[in-house]
N, C-alpha and C. Protein backbone atom coordinates (compact mmCIF):
# COMPACT_ATOMS: atom_id res chain seq x y z
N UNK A 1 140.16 115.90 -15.03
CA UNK A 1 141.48 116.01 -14.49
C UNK A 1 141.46 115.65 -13.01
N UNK A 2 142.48 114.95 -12.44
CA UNK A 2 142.71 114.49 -11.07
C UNK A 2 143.44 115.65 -10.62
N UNK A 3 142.98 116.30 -9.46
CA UNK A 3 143.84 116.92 -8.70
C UNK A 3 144.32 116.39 -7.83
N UNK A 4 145.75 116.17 -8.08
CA UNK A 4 146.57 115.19 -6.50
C UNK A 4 146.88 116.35 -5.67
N UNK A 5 147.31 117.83 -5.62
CA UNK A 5 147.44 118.06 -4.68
C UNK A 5 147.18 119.98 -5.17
N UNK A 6 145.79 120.57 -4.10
CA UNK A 6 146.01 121.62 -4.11
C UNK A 6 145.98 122.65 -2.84
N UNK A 7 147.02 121.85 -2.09
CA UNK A 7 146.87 122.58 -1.19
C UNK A 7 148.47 122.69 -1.04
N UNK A 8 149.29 123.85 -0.19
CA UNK A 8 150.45 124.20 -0.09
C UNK A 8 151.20 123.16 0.50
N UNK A 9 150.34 122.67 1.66
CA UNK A 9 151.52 121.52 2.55
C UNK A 9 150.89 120.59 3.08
N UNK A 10 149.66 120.23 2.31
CA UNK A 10 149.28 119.02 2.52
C UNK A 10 148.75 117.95 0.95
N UNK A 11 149.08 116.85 1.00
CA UNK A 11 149.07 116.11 -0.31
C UNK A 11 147.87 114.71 -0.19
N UNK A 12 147.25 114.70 -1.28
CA UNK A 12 146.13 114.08 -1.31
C UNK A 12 146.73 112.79 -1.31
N UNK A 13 146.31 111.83 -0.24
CA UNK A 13 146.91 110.11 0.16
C UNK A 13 146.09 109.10 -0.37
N UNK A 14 144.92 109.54 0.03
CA UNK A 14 143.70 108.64 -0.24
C UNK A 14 142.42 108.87 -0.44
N UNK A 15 141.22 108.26 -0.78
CA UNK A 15 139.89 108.89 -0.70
C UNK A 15 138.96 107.72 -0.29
N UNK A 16 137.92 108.14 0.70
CA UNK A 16 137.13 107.39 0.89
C UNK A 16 136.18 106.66 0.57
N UNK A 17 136.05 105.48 0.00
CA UNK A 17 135.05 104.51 -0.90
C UNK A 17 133.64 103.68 0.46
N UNK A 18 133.83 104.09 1.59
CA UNK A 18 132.69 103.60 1.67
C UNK A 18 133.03 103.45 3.30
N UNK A 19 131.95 103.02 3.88
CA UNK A 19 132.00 102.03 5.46
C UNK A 19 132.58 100.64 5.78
N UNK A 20 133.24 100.67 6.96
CA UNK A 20 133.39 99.38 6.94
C UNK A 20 132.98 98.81 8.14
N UNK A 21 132.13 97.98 8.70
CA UNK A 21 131.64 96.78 10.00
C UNK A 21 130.73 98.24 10.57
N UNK A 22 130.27 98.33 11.63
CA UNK A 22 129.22 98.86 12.49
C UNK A 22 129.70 99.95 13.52
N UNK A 23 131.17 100.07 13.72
CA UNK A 23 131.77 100.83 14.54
C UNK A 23 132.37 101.92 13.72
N UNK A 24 132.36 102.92 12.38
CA UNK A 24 132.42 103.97 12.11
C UNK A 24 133.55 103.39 11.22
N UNK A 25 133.98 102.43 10.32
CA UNK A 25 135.48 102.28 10.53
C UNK A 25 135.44 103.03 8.90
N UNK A 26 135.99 103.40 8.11
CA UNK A 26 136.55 103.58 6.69
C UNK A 26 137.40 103.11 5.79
N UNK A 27 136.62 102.33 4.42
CA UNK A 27 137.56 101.93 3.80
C UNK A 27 137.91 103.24 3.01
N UNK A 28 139.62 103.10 2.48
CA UNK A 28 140.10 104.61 1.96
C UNK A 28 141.10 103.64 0.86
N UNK A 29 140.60 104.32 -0.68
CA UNK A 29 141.72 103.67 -1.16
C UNK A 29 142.71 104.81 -1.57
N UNK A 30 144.26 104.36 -1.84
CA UNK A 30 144.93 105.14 -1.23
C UNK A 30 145.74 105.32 -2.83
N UNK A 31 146.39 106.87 -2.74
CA UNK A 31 147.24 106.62 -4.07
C UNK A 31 148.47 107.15 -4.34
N UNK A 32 149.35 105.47 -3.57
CA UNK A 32 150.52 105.81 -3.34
C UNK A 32 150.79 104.32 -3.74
N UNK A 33 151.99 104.06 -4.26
CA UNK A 33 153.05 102.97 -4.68
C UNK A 33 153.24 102.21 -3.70
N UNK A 34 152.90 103.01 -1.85
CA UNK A 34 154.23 102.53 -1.02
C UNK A 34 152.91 102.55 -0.05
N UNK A 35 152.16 101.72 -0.28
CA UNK A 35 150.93 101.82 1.10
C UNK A 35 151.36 101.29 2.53
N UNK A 36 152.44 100.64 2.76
CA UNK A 36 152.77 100.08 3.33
C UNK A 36 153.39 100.89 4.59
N UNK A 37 154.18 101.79 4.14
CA UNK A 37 155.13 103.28 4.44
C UNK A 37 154.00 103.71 5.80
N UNK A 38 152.69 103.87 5.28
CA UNK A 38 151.58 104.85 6.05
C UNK A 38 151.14 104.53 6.90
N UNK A 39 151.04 103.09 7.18
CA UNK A 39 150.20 102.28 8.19
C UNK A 39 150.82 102.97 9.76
N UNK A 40 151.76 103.32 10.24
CA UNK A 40 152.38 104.11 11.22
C UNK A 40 151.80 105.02 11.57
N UNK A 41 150.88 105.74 10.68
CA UNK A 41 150.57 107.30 10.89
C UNK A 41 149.49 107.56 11.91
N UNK A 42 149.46 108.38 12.70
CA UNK A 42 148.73 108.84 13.57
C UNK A 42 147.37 109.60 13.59
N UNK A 43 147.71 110.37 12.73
CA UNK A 43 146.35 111.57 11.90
C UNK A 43 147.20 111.50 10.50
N UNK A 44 145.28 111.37 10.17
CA UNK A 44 144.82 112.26 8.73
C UNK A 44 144.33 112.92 8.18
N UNK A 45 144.15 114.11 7.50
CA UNK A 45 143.12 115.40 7.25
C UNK A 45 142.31 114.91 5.89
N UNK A 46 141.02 115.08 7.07
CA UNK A 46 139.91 114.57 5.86
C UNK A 46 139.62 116.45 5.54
N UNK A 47 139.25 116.17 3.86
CA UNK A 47 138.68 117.15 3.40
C UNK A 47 137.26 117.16 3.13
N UNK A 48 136.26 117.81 3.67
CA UNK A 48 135.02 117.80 3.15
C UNK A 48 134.82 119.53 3.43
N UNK A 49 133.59 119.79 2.56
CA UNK A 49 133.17 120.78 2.04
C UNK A 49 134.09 121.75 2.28
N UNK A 50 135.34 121.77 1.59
CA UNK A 50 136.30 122.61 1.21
C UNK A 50 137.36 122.83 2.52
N UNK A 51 137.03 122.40 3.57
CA UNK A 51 138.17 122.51 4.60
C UNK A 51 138.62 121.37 5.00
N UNK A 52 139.81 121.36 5.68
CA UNK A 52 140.23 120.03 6.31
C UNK A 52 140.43 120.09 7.91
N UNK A 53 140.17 118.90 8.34
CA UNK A 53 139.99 118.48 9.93
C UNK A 53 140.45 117.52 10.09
N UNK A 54 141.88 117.47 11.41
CA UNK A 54 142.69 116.49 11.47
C UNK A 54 142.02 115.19 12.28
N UNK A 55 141.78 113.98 11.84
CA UNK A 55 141.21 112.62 12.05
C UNK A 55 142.17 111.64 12.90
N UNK A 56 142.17 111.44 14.01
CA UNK A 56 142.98 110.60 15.00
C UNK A 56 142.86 109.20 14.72
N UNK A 57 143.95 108.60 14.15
CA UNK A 57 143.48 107.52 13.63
C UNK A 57 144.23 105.99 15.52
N UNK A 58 142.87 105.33 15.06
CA UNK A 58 142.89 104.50 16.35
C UNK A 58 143.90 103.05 15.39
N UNK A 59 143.07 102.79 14.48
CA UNK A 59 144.06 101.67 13.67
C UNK A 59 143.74 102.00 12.05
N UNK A 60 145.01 101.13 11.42
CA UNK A 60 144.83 101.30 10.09
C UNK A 60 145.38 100.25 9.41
N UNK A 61 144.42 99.54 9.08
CA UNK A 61 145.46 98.18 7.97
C UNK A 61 144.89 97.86 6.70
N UNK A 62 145.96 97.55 6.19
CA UNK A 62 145.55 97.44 4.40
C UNK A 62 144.89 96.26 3.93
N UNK A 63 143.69 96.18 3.31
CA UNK A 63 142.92 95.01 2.70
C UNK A 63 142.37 95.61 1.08
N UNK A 64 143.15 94.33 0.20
CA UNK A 64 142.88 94.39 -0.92
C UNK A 64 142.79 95.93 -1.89
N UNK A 65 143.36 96.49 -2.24
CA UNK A 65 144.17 98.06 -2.45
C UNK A 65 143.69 98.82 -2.04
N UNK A 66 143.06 98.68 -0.92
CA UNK A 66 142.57 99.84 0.37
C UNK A 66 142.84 99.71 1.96
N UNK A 67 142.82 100.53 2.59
CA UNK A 67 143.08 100.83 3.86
C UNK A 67 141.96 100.90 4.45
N UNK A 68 141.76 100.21 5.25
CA UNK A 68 140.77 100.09 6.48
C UNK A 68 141.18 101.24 7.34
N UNK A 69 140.38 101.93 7.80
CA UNK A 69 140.72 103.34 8.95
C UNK A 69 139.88 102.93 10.11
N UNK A 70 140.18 102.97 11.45
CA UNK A 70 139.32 103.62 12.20
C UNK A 70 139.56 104.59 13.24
N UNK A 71 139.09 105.47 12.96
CA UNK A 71 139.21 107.28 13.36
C UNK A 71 138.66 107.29 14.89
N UNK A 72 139.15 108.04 15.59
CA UNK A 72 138.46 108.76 17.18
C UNK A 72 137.33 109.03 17.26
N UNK A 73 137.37 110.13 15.49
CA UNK A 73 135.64 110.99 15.88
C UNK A 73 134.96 110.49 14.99
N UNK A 74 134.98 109.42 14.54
CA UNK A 74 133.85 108.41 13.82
C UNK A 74 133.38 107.47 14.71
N UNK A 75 132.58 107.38 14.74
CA UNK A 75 132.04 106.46 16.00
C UNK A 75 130.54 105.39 15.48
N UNK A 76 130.12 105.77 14.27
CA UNK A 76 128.95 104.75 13.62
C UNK A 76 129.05 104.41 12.46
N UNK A 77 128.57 103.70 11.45
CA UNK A 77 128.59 103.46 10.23
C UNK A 77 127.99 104.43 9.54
N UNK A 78 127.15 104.99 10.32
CA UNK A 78 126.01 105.85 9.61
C UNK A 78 127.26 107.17 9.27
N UNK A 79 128.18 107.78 10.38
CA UNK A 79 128.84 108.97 10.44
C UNK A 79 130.18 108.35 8.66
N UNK A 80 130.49 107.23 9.09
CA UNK A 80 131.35 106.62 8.07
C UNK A 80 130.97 106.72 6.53
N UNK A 81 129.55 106.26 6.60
CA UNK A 81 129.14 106.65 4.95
C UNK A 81 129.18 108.06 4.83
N UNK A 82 128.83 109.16 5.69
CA UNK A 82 128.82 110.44 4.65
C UNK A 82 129.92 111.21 4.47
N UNK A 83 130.90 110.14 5.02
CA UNK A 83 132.67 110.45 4.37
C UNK A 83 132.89 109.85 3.18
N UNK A 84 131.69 109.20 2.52
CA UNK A 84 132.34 108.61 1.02
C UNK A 84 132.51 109.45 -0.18
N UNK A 85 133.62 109.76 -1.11
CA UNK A 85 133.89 110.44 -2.01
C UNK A 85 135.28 111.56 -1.29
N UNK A 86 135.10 111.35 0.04
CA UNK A 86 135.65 112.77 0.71
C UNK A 86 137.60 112.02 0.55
N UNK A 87 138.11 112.93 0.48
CA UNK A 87 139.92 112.99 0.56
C UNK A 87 140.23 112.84 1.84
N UNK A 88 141.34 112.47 1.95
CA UNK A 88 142.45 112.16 2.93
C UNK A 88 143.45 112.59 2.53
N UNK A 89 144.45 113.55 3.40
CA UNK A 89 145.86 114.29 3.17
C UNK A 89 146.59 114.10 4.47
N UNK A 90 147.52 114.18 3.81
CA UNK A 90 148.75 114.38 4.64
C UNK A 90 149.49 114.98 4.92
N UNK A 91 150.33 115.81 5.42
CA UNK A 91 151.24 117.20 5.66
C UNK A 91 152.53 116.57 4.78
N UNK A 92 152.80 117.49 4.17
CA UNK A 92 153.85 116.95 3.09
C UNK A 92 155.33 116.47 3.46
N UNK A 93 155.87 117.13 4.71
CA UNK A 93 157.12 117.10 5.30
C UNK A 93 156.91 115.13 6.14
N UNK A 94 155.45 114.45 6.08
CA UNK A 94 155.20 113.23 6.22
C UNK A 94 155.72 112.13 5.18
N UNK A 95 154.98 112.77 3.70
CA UNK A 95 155.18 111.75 2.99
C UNK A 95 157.02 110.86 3.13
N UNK A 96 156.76 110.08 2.48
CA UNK A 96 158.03 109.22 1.85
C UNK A 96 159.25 109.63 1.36
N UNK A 97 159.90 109.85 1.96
CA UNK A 97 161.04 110.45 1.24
C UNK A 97 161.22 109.51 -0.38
N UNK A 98 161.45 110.50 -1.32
CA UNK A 98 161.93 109.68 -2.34
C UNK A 98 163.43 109.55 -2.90
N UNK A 99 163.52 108.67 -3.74
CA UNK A 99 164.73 107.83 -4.40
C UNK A 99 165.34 109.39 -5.59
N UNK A 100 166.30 109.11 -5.65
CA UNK A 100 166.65 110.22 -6.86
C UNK A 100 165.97 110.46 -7.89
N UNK A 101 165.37 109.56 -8.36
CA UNK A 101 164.52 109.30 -9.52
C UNK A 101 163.32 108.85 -9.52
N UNK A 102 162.78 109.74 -8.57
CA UNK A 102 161.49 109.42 -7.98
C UNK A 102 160.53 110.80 -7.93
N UNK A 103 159.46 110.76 -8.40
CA UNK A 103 158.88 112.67 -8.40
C UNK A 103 157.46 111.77 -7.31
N UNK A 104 156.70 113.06 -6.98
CA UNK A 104 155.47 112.68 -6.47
C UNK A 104 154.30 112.83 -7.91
N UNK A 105 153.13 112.20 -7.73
CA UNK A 105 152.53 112.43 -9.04
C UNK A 105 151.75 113.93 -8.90
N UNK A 106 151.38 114.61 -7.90
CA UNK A 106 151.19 115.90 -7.87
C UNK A 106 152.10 116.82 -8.59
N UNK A 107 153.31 116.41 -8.24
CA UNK A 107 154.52 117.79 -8.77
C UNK A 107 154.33 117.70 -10.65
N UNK A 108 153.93 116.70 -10.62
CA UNK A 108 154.21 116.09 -12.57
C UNK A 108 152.62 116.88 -12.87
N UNK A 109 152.00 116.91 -12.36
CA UNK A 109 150.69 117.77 -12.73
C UNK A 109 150.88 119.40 -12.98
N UNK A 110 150.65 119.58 -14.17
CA UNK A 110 150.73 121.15 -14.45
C UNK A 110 152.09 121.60 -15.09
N UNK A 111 152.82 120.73 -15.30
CA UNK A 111 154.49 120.74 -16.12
C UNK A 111 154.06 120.78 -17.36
N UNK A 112 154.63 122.04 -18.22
CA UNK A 112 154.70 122.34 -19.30
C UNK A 112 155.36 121.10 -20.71
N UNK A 113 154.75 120.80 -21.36
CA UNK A 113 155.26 120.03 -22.22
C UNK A 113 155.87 120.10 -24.07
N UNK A 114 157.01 120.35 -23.73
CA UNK A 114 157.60 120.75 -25.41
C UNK A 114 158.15 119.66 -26.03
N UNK A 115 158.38 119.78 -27.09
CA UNK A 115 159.74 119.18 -28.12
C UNK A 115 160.60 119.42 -27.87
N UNK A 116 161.76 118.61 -28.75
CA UNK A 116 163.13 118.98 -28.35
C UNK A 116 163.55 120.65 -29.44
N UNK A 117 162.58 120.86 -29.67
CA UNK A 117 162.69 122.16 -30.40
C UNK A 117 162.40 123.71 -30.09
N UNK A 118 161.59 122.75 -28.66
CA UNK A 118 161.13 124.02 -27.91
C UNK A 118 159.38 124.38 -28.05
N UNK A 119 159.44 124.16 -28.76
CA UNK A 119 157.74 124.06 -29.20
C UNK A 119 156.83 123.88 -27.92
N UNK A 120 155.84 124.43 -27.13
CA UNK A 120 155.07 124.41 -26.24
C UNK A 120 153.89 123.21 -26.84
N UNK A 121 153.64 122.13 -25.83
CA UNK A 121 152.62 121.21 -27.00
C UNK A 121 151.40 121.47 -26.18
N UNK A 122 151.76 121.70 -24.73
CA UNK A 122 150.23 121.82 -23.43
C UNK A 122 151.25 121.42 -22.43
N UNK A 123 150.07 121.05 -21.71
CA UNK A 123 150.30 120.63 -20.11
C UNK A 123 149.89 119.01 -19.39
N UNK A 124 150.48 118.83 -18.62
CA UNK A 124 150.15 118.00 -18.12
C UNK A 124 148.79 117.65 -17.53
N UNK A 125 147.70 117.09 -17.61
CA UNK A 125 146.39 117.44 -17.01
C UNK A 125 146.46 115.99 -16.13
N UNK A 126 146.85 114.50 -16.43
CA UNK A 126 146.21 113.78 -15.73
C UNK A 126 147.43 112.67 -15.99
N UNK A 127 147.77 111.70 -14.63
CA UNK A 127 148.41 110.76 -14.77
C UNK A 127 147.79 109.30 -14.96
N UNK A 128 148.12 108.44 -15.75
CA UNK A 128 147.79 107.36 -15.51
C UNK A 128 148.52 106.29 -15.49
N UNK A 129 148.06 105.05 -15.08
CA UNK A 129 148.99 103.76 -14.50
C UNK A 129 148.02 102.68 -15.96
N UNK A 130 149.17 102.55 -16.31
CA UNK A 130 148.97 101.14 -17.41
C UNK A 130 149.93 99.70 -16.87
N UNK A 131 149.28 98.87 -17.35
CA UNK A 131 150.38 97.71 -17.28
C UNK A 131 151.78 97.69 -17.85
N UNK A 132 151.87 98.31 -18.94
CA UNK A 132 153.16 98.42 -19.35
C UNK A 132 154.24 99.69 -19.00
N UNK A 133 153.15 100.70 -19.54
CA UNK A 133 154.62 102.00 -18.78
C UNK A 133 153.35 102.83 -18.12
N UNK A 134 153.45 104.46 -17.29
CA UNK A 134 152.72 104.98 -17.29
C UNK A 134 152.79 106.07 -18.33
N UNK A 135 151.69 106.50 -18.00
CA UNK A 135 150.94 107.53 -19.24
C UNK A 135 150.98 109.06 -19.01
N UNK A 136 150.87 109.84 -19.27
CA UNK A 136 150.64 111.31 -19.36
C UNK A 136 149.72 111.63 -20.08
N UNK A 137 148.66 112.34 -19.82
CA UNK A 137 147.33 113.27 -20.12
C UNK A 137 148.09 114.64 -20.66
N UNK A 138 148.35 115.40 -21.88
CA UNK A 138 148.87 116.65 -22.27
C UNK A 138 147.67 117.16 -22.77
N UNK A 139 147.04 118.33 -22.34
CA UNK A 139 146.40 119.45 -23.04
C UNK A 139 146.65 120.39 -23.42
N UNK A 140 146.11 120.77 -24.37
CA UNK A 140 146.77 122.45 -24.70
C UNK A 140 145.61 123.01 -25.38
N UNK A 141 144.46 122.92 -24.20
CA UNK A 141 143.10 123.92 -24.11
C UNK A 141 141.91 123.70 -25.52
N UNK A 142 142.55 123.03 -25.98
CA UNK A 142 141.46 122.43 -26.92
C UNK A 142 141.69 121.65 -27.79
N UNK A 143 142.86 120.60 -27.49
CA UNK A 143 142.66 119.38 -27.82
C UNK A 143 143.21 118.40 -26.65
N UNK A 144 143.96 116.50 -26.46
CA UNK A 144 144.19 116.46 -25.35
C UNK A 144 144.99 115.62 -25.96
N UNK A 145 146.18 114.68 -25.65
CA UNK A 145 146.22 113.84 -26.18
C UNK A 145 147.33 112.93 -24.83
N UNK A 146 147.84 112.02 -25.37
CA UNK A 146 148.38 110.68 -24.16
C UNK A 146 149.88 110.38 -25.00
N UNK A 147 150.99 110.82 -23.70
CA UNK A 147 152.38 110.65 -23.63
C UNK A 147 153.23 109.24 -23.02
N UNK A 148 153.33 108.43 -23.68
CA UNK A 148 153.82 107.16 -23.07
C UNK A 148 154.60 107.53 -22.28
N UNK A 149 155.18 107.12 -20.94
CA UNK A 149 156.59 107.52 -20.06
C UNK A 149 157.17 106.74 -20.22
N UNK A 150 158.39 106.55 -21.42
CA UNK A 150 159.10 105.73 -21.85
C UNK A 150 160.28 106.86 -22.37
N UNK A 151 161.34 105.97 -22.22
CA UNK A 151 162.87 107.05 -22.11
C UNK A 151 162.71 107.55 -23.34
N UNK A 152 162.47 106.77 -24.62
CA UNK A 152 162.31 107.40 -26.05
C UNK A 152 161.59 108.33 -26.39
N UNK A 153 161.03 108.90 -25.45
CA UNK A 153 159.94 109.96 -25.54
C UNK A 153 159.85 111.06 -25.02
N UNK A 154 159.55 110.46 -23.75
CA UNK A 154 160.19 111.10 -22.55
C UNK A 154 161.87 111.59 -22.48
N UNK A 155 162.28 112.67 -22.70
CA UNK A 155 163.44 112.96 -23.12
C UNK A 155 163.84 113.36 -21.87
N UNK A 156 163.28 114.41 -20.70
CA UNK A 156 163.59 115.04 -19.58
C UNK A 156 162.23 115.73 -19.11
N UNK A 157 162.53 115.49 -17.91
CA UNK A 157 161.49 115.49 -16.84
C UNK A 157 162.31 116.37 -15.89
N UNK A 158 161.51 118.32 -15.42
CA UNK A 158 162.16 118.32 -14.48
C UNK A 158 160.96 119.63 -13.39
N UNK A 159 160.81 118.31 -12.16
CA UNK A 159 160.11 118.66 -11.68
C UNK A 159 159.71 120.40 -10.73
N UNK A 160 161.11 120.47 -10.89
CA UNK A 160 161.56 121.84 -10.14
C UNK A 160 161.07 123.30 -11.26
N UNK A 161 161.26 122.66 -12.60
CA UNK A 161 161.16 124.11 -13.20
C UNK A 161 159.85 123.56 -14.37
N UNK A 162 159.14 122.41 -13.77
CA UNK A 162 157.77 121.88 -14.53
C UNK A 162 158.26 122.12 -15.83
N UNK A 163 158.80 121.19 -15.90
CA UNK A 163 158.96 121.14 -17.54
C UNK A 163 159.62 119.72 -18.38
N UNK A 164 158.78 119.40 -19.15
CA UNK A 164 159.01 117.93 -19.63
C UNK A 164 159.54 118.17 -21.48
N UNK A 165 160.38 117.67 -21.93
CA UNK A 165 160.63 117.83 -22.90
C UNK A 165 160.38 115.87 -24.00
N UNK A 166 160.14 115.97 -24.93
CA UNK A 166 159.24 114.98 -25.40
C UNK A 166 159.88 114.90 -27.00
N UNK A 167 159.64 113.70 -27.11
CA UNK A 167 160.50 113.57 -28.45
C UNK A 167 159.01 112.52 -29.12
N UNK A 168 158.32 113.32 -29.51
CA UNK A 168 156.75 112.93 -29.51
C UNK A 168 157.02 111.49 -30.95
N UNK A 169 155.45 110.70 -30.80
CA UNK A 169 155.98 109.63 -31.34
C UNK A 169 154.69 110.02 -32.94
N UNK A 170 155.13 109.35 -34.23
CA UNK A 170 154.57 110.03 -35.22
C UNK A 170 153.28 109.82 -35.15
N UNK A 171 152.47 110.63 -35.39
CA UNK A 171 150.92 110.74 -35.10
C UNK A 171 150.23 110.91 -34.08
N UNK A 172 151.63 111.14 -32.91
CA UNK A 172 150.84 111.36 -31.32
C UNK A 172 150.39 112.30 -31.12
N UNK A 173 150.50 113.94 -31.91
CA UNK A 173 150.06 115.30 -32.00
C UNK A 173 149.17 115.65 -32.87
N UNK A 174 147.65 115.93 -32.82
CA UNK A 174 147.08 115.94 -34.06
C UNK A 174 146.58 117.16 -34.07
N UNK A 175 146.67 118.53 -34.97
CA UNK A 175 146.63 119.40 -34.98
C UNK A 175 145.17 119.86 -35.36
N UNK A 176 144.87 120.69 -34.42
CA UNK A 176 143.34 120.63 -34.45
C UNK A 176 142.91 122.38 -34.81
């Protein structure tokens, strides 16, 4: 399971894949729709070994579905690699404002998932991006199975009271 966000008021942006050139810099790939939105930002809170520490960012530009960083208190390549694997957040009152019909993929994590009958089927555990629609990860603790996000299915989505109602497709529930 991906955790996009467990912290109260800060939301997971990006994560760090590696070094970049000789001066400390970080490539971060990022996981947002709207990479474009971020390049403005000033600080970012890297998370390593369970706390976060706000990162002064000197520049930041996007190459090939990652963000190039380079931070204040990074200063070598050597300090840059043992940020790889580590998160990047953002204070939430930052992100993007969204469109009416727009959720963050954190909030969709952990939303209860029924029928139109009411029936509890699991939970949301994991989002994914396909070429055609995206996907939903539903568990319900010992089995798992995958929710197309397509209107025929997807009946209602509501992020406020986590709860998705599903008009499941035949053979998508297999009773275990």
């Amino acid at each position: 399971m991906t955790d996009y966000n467990d912290y109260d008021e800060h939301t997971w942006i990006a994560t760090i894949v590696g070094a970049h050139g000789i001066k400390g810099a970080v490539r971060a790939r990022y996981v947002t729709d709207t990479p474009d939105y971020y390049l403005k930002e000033k600080v970012l809170f890297l998370e390593k070994d369970g706390s976060l520490s706000a990162l002064n960012i000197i520049r930041i530009n996007q190459s090939k579905n990652c963000w190039i960083i380079l931070f204040e208190e990074i200063n070598s390549r050597n300090d840059a690699e043992v940020l790889k694997g580590c998160r990047l957040l953002l204070p939430d009152d930052q992100l993007r404002p969204l469109e009416s019909n727009e959720v963050f993929v954190h909030q969709i994590i952990g939303c209860r998932v029924e029928d139109q009958k009411g029936r509890i089927l699991g939970e949301i555990t994991d989002f994914l991006e396909t070429g055609a629609n995206n996907v939903y990860e539903v568990s319900n603790g010992s089995s798992a199975f995958l929710v197309p996000d397509v209107p025929h299915v997807v009946l209602e989505l509501n992020v406020e009271t986590k709860r998705m109602i599903i008009d499941p497709l035949p053979g998508l529930i297999v009773a275990s």
